[in-house]
PDB file of N, CA and C in Angstrom:
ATOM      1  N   UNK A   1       0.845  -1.172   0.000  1.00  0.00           N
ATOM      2  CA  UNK A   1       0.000   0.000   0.000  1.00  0.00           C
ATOM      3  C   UNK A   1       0.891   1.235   0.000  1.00  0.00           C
ATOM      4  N   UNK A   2       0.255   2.363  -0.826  1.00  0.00           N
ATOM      5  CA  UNK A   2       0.986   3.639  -0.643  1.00  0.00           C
ATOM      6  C   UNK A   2       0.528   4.356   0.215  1.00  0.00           C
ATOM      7  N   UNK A   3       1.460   5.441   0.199  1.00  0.00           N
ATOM      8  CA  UNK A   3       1.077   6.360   1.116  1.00  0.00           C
ATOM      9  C   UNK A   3      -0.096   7.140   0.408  1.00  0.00           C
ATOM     10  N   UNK A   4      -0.560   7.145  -0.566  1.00  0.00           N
ATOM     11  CA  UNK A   4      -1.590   8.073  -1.028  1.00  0.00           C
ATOM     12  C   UNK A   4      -3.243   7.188  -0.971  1.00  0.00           C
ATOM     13  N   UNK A   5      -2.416   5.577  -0.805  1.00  0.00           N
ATOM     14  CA  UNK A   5      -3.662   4.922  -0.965  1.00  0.00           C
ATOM     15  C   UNK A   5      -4.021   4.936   0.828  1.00  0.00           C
ATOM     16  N   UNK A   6      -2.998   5.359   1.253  1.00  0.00           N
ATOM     17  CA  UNK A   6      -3.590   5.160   2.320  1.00  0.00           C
ATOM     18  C   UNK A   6      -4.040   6.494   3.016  1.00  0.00           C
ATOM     19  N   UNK A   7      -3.665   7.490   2.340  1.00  0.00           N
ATOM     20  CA  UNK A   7      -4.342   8.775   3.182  1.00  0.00           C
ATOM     21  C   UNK A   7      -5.918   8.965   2.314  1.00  0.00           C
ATOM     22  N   UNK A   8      -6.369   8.335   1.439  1.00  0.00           N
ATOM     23  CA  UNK A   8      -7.142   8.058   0.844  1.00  0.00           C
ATOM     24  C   UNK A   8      -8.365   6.972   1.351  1.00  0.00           C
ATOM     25  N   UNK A   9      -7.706   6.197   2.228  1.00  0.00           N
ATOM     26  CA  UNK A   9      -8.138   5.523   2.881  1.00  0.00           C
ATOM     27  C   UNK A   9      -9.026   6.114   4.458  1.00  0.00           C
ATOM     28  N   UNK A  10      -7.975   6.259   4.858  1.00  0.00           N
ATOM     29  CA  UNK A  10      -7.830   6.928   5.953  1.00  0.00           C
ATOM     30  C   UNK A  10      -9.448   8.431   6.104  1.00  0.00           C
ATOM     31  N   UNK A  11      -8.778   8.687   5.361  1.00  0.00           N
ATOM     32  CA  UNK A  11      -9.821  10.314   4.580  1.00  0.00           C
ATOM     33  C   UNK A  11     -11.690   9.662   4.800  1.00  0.00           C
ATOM     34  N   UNK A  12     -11.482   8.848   4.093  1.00  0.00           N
ATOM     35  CA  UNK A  12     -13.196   8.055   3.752  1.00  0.00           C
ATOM     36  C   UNK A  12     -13.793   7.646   5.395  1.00  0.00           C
ATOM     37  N   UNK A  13     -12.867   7.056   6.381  1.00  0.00           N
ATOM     38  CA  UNK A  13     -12.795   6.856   7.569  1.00  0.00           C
ATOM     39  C   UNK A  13     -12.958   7.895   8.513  1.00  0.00           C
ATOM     40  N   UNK A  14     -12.366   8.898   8.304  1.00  0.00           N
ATOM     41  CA  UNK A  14     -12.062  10.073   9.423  1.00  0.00           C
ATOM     42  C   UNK A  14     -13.257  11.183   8.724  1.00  0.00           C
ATOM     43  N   UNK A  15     -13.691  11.811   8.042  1.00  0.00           N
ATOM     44  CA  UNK A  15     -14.158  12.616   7.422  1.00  0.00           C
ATOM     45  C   UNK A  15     -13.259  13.707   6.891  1.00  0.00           C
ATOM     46  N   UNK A  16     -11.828  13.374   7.010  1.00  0.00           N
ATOM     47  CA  UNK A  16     -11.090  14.197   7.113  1.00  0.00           C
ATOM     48  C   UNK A  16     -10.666  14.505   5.117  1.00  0.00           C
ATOM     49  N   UNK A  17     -10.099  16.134   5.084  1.00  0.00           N
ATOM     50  CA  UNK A  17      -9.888  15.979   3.842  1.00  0.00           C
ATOM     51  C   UNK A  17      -8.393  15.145   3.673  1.00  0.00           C
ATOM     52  N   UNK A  18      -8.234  14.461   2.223  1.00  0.00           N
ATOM     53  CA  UNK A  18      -7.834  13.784   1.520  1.00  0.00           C
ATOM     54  C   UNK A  18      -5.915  15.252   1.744  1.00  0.00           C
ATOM     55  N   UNK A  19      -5.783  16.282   1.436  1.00  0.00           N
ATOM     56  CA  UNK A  19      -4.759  16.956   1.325  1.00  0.00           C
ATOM     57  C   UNK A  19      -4.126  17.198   2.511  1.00  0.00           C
ATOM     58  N   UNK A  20      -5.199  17.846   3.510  1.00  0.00           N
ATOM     59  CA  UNK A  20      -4.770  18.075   4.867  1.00  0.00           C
ATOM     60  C   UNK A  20      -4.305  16.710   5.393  1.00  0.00           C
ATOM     61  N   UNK A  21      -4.209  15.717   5.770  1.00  0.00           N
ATOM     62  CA  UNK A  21      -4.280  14.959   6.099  1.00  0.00           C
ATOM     63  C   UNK A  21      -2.790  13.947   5.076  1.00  0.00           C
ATOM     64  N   UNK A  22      -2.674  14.209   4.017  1.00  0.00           N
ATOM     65  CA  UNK A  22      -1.587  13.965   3.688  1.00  0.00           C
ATOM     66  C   UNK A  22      -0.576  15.319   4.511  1.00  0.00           C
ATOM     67  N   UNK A  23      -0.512  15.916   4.853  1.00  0.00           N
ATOM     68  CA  UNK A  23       0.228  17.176   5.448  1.00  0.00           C
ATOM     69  C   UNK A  23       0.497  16.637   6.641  1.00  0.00           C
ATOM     70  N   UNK A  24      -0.355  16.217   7.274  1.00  0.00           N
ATOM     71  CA  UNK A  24       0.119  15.486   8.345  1.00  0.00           C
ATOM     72  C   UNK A  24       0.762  14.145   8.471  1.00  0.00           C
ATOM     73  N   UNK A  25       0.446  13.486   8.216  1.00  0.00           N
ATOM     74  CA  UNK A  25       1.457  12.498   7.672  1.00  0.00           C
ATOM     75  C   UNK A  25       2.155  12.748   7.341  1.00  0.00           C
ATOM     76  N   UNK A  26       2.831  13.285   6.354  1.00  0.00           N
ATOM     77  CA  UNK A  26       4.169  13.447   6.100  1.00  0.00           C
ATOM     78  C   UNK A  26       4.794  14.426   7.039  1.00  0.00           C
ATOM     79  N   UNK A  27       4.458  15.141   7.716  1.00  0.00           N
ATOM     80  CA  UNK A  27       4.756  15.644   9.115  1.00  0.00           C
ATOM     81  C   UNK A  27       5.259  14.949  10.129  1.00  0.00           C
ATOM     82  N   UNK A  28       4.420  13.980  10.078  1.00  0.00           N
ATOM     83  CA  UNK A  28       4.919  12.758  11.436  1.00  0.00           C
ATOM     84  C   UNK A  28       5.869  12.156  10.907  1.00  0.00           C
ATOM     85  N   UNK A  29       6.009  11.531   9.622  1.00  0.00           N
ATOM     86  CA  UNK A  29       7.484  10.997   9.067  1.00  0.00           C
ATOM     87  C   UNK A  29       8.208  11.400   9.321  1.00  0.00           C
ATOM     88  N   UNK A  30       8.413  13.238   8.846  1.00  0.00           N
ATOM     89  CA  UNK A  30       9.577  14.208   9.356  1.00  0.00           C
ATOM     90  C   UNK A  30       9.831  14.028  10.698  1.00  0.00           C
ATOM     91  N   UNK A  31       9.065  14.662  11.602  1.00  0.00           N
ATOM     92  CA  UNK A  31       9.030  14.341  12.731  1.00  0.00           C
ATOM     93  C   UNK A  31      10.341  12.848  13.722  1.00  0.00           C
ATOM     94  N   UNK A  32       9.731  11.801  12.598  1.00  0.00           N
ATOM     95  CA  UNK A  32      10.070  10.888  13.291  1.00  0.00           C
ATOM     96  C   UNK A  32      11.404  10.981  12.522  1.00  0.00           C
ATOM     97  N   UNK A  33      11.657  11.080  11.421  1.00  0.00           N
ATOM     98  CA  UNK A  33      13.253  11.081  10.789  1.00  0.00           C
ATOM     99  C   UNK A  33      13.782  12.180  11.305  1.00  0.00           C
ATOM    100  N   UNK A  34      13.544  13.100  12.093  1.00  0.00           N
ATOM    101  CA  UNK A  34      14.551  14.144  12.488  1.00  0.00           C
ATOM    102  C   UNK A  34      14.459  13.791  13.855  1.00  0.00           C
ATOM    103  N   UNK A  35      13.703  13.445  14.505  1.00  0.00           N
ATOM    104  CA  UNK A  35      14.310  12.763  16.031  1.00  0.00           C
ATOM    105  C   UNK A  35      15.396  11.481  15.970  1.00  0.00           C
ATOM    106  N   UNK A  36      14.958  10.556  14.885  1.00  0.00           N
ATOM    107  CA  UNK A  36      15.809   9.168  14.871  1.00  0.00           C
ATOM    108  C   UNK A  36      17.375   9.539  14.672  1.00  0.00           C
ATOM    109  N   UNK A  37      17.371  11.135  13.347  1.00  0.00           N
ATOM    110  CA  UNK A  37      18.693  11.193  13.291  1.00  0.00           C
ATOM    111  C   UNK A  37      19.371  12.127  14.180  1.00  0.00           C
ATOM    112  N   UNK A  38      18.725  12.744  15.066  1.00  0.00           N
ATOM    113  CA  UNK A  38      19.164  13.034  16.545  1.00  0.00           C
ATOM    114  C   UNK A  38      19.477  12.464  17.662  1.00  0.00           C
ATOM    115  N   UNK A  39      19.391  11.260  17.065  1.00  0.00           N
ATOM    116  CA  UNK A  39      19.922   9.833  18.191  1.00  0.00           C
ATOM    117  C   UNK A  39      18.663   9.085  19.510  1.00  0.00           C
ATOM    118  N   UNK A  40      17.864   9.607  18.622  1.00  0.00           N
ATOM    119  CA  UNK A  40      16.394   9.124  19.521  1.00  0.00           C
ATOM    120  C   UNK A  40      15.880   8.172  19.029  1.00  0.00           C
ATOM    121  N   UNK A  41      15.374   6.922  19.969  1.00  0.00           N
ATOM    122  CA  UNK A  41      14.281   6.074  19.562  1.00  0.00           C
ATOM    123  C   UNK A  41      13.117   6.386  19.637  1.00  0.00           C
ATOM    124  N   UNK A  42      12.641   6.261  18.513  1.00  0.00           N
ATOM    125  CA  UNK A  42      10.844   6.821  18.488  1.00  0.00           C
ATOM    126  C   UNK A  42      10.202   5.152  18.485  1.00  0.00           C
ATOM    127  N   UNK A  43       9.056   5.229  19.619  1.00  0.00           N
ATOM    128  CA  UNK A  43       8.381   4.032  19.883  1.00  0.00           C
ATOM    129  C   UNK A  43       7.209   4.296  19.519  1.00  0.00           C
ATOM    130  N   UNK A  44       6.271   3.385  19.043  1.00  0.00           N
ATOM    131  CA  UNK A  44       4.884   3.665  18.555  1.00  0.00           C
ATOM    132  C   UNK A  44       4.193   2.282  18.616  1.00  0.00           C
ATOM    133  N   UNK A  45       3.518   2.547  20.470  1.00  0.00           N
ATOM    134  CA  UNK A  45       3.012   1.418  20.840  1.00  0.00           C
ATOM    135  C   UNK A  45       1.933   0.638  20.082  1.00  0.00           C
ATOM    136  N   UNK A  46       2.374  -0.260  20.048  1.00  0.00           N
ATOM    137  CA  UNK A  46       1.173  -1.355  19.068  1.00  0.00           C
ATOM    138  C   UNK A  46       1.920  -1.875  17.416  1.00  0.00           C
ATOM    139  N   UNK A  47       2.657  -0.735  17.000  1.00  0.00           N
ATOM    140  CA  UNK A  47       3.547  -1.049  15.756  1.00  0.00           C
ATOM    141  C   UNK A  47       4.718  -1.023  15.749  1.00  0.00           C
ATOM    142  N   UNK A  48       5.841  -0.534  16.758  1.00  0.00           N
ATOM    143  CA  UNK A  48       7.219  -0.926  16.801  1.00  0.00           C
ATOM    144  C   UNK A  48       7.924   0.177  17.174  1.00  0.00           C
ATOM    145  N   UNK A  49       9.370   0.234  16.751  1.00  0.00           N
ATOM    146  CA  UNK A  49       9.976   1.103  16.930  1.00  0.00           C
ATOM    147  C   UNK A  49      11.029   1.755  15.455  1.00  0.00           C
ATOM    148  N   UNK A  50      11.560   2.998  15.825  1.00  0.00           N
ATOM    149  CA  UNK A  50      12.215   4.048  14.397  1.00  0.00           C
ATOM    150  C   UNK A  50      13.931   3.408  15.495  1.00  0.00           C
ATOM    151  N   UNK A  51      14.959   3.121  14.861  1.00  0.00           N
ATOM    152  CA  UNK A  51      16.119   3.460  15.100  1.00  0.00           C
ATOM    153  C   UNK A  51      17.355   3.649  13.950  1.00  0.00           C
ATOM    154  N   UNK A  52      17.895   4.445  14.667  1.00  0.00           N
ATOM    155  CA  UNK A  52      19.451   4.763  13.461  1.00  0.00           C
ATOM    156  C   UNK A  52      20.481   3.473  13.718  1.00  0.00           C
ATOM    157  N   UNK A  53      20.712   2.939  12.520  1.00  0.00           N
ATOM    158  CA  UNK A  53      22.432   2.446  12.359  1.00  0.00           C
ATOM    159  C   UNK A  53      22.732   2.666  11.421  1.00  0.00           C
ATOM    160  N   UNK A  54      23.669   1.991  11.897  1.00  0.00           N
ATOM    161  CA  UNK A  54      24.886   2.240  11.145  1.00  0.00           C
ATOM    162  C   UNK A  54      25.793   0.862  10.534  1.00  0.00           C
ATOM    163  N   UNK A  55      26.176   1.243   9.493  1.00  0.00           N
ATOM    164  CA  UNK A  55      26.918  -0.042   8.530  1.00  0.00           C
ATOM    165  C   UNK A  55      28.946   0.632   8.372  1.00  0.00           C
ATOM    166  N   UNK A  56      29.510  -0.294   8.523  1.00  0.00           N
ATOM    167  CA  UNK A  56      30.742   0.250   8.697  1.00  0.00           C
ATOM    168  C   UNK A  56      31.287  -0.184   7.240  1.00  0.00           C
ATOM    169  N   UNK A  57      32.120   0.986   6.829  1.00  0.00           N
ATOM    170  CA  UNK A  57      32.931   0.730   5.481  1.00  0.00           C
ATOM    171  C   UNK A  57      33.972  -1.240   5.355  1.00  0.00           C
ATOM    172  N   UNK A  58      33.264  -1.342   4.667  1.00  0.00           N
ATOM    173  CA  UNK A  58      34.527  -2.980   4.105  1.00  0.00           C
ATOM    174  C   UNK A  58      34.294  -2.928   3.058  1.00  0.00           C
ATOM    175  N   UNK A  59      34.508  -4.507   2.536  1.00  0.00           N
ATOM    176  CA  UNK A  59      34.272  -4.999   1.005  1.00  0.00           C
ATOM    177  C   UNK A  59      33.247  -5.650   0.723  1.00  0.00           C
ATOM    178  N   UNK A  60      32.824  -5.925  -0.626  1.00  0.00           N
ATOM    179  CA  UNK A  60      31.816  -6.394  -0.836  1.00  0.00           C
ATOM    180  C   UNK A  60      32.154  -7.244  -2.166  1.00  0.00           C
ATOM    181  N   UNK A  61      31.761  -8.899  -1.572  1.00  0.00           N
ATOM    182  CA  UNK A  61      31.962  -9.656  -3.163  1.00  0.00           C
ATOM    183  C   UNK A  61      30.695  -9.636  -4.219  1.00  0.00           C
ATOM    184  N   UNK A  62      30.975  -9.391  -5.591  1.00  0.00           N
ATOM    185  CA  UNK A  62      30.025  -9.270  -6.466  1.00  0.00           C
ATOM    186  C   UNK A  62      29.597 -10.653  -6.412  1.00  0.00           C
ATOM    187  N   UNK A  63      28.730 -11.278  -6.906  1.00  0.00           N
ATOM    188  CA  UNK A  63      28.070 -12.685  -6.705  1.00  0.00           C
ATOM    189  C   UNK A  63      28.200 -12.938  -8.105  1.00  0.00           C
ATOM    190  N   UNK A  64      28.426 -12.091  -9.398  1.00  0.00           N
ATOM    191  CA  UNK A  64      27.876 -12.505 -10.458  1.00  0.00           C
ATOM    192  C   UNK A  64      29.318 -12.743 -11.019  1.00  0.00           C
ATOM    193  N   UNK A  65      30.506 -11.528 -10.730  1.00  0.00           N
ATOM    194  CA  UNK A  65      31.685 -11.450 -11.497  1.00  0.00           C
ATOM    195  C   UNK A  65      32.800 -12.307 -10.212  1.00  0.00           C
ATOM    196  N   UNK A  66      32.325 -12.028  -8.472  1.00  0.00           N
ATOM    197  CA  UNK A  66      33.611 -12.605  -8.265  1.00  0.00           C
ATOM    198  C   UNK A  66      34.157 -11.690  -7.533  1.00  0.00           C
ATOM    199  N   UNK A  67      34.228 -10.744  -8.048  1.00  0.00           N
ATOM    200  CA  UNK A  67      34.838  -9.511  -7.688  1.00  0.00           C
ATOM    201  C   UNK A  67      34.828  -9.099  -6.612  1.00  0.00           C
ATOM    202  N   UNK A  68      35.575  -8.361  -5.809  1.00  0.00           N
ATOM    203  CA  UNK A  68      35.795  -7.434  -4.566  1.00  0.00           C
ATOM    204  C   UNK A  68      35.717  -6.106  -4.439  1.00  0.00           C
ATOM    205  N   UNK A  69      34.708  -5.160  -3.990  1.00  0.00           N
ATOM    206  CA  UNK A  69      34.696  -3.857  -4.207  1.00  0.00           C
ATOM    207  C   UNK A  69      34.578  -2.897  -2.728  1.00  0.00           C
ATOM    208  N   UNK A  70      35.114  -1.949  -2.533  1.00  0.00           N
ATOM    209  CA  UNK A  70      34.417  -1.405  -1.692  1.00  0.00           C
ATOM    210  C   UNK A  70      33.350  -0.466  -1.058  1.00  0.00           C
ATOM    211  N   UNK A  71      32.726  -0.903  -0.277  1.00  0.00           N
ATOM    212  CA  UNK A  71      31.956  -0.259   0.596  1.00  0.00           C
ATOM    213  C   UNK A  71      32.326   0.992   0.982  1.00  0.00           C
ATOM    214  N   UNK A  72      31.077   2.273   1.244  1.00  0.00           N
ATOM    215  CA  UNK A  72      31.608   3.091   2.134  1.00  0.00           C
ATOM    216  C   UNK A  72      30.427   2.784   3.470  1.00  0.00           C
ATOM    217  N   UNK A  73      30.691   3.685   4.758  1.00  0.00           N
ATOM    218  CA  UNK A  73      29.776   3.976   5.216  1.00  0.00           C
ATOM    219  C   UNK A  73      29.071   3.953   5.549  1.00  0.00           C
ATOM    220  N   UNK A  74      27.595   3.935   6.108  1.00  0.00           N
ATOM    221  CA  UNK A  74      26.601   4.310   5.775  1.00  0.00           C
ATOM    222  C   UNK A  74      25.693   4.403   7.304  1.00  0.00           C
ATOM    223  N   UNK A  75      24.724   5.538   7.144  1.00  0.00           N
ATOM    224  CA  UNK A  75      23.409   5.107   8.438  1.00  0.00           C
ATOM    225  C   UNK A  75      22.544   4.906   7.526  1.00  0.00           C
ATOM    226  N   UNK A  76      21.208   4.551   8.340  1.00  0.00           N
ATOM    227  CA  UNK A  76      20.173   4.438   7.992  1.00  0.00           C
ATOM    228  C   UNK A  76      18.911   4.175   8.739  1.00  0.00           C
ATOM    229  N   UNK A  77      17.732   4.591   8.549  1.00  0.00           N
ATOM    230  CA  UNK A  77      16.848   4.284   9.803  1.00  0.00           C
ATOM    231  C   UNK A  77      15.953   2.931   9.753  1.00  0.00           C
ATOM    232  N   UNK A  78      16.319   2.159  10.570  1.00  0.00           N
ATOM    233  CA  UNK A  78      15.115   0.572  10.389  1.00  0.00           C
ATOM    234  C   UNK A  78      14.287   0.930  11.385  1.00  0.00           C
ATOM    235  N   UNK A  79      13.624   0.265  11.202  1.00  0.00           N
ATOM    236  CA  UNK A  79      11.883   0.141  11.986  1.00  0.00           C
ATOM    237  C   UNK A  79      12.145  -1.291  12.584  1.00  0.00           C
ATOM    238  N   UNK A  80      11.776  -1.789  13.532  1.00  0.00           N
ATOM    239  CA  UNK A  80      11.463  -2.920  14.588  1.00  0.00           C
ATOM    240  C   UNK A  80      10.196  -3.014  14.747  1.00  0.00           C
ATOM    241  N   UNK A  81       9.505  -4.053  14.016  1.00  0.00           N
ATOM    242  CA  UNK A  81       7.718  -3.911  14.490  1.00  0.00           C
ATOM    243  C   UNK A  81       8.043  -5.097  15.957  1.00  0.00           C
ATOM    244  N   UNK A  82       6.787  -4.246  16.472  1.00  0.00           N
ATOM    245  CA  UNK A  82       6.795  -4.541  18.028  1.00  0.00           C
ATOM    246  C   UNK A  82       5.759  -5.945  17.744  1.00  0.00           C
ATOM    247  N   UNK A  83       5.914  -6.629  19.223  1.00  0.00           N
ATOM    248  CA  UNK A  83       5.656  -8.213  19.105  1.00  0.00           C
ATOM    249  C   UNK A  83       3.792  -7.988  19.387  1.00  0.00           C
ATOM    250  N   UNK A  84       3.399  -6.954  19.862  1.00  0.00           N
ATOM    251  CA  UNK A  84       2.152  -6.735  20.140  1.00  0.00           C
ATOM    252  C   UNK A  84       1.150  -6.907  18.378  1.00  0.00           C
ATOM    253  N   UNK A  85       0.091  -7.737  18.715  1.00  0.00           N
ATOM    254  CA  UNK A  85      -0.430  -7.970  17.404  1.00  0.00           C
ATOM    255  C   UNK A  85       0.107  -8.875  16.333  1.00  0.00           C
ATOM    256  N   UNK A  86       1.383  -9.422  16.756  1.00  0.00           N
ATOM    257  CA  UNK A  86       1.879 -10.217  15.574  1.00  0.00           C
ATOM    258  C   UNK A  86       1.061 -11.088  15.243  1.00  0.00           C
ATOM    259  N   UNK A  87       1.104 -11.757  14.464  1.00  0.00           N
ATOM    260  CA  UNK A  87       0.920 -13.078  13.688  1.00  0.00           C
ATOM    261  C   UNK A  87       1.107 -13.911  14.371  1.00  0.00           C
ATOM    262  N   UNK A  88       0.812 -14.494  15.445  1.00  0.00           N
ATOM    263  CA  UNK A  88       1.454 -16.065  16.042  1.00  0.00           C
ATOM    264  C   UNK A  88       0.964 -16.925  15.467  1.00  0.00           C
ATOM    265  N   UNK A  89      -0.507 -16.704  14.287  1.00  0.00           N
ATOM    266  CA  UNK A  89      -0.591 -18.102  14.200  1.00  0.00           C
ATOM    267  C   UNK A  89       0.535 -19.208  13.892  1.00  0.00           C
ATOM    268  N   UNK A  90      -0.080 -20.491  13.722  1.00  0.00           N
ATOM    269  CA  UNK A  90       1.170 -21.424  13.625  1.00  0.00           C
ATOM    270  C   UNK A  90       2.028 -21.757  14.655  1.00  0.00           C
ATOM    271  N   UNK A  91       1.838 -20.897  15.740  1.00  0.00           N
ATOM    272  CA  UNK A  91       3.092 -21.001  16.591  1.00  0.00           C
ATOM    273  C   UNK A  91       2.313 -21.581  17.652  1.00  0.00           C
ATOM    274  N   UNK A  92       2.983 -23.062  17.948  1.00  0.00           N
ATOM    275  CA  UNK A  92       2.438 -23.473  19.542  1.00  0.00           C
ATOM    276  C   UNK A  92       2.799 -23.129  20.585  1.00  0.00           C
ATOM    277  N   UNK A  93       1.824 -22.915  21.379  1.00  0.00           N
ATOM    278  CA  UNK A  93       2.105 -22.021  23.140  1.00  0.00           C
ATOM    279  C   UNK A  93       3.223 -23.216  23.941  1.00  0.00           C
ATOM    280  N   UNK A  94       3.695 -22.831  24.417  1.00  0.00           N
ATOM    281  CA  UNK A  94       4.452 -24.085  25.654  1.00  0.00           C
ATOM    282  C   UNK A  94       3.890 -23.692  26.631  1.00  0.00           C
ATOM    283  N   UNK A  95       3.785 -25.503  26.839  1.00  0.00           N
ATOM    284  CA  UNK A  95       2.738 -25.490  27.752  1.00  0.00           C
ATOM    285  C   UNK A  95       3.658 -26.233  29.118  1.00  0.00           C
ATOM    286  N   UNK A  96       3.383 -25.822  30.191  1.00  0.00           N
ATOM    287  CA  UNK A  96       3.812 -26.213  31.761  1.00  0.00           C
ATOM    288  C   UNK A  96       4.035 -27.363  31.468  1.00  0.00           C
ATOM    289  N   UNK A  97       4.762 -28.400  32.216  1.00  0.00           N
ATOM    290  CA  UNK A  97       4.528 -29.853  32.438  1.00  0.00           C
ATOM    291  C   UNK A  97       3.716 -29.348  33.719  1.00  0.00           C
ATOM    292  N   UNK A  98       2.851 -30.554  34.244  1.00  0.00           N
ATOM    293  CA  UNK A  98       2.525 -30.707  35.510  1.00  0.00           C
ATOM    294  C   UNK A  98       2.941 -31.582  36.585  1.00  0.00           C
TER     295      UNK A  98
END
């Protein structure tokens, strides 16, 4: 889903308009990308968490040629979805012995 399908979504739900409402959203993104790269974890109970890393410069083998190249650098922000709401199906509970 996009972000347009979903402020679109959202809009039909809330009564809210379809523009304003993209404004905000992309507000809270900002929001959350300028705290994460201020060294903050942003938590958002029920769906997870925003954090910064970081990848350190090495090499990297090409898979196709063989080859060895290097890396620089890099951050970036991952998301951690929180365990609340997951999916367990499939998964059996352990259960006590008695």
């Amino acid at each position: 889903m996009k972000l347009d399908e979903i402020v679109v979504q959202v809009a039909a739900t809330s009564g809210l308009k379809a523009g304003e409402l993209k404004k905000a959203v992309n507000g809270i993104f900002a929001a959350i990308k300028t705290a994460v790269e201020q060294g903050e974890k942003v938590s958002i109970s029920g769906m997870g968490s925003f954090i910064l890393k970081s990848r350190e410069a090495g090499e990297k083998i090409d898979a196709k040629t063989g080859e060895t190249r290097a890396t620089e650098a890099s951050r970036f922000i991952a998301f951690k979805p929180s365990k609340v709401g997951a999916d367990k199906e499939g998964k059996e509970k352990k259960r006590k012995k008695a």
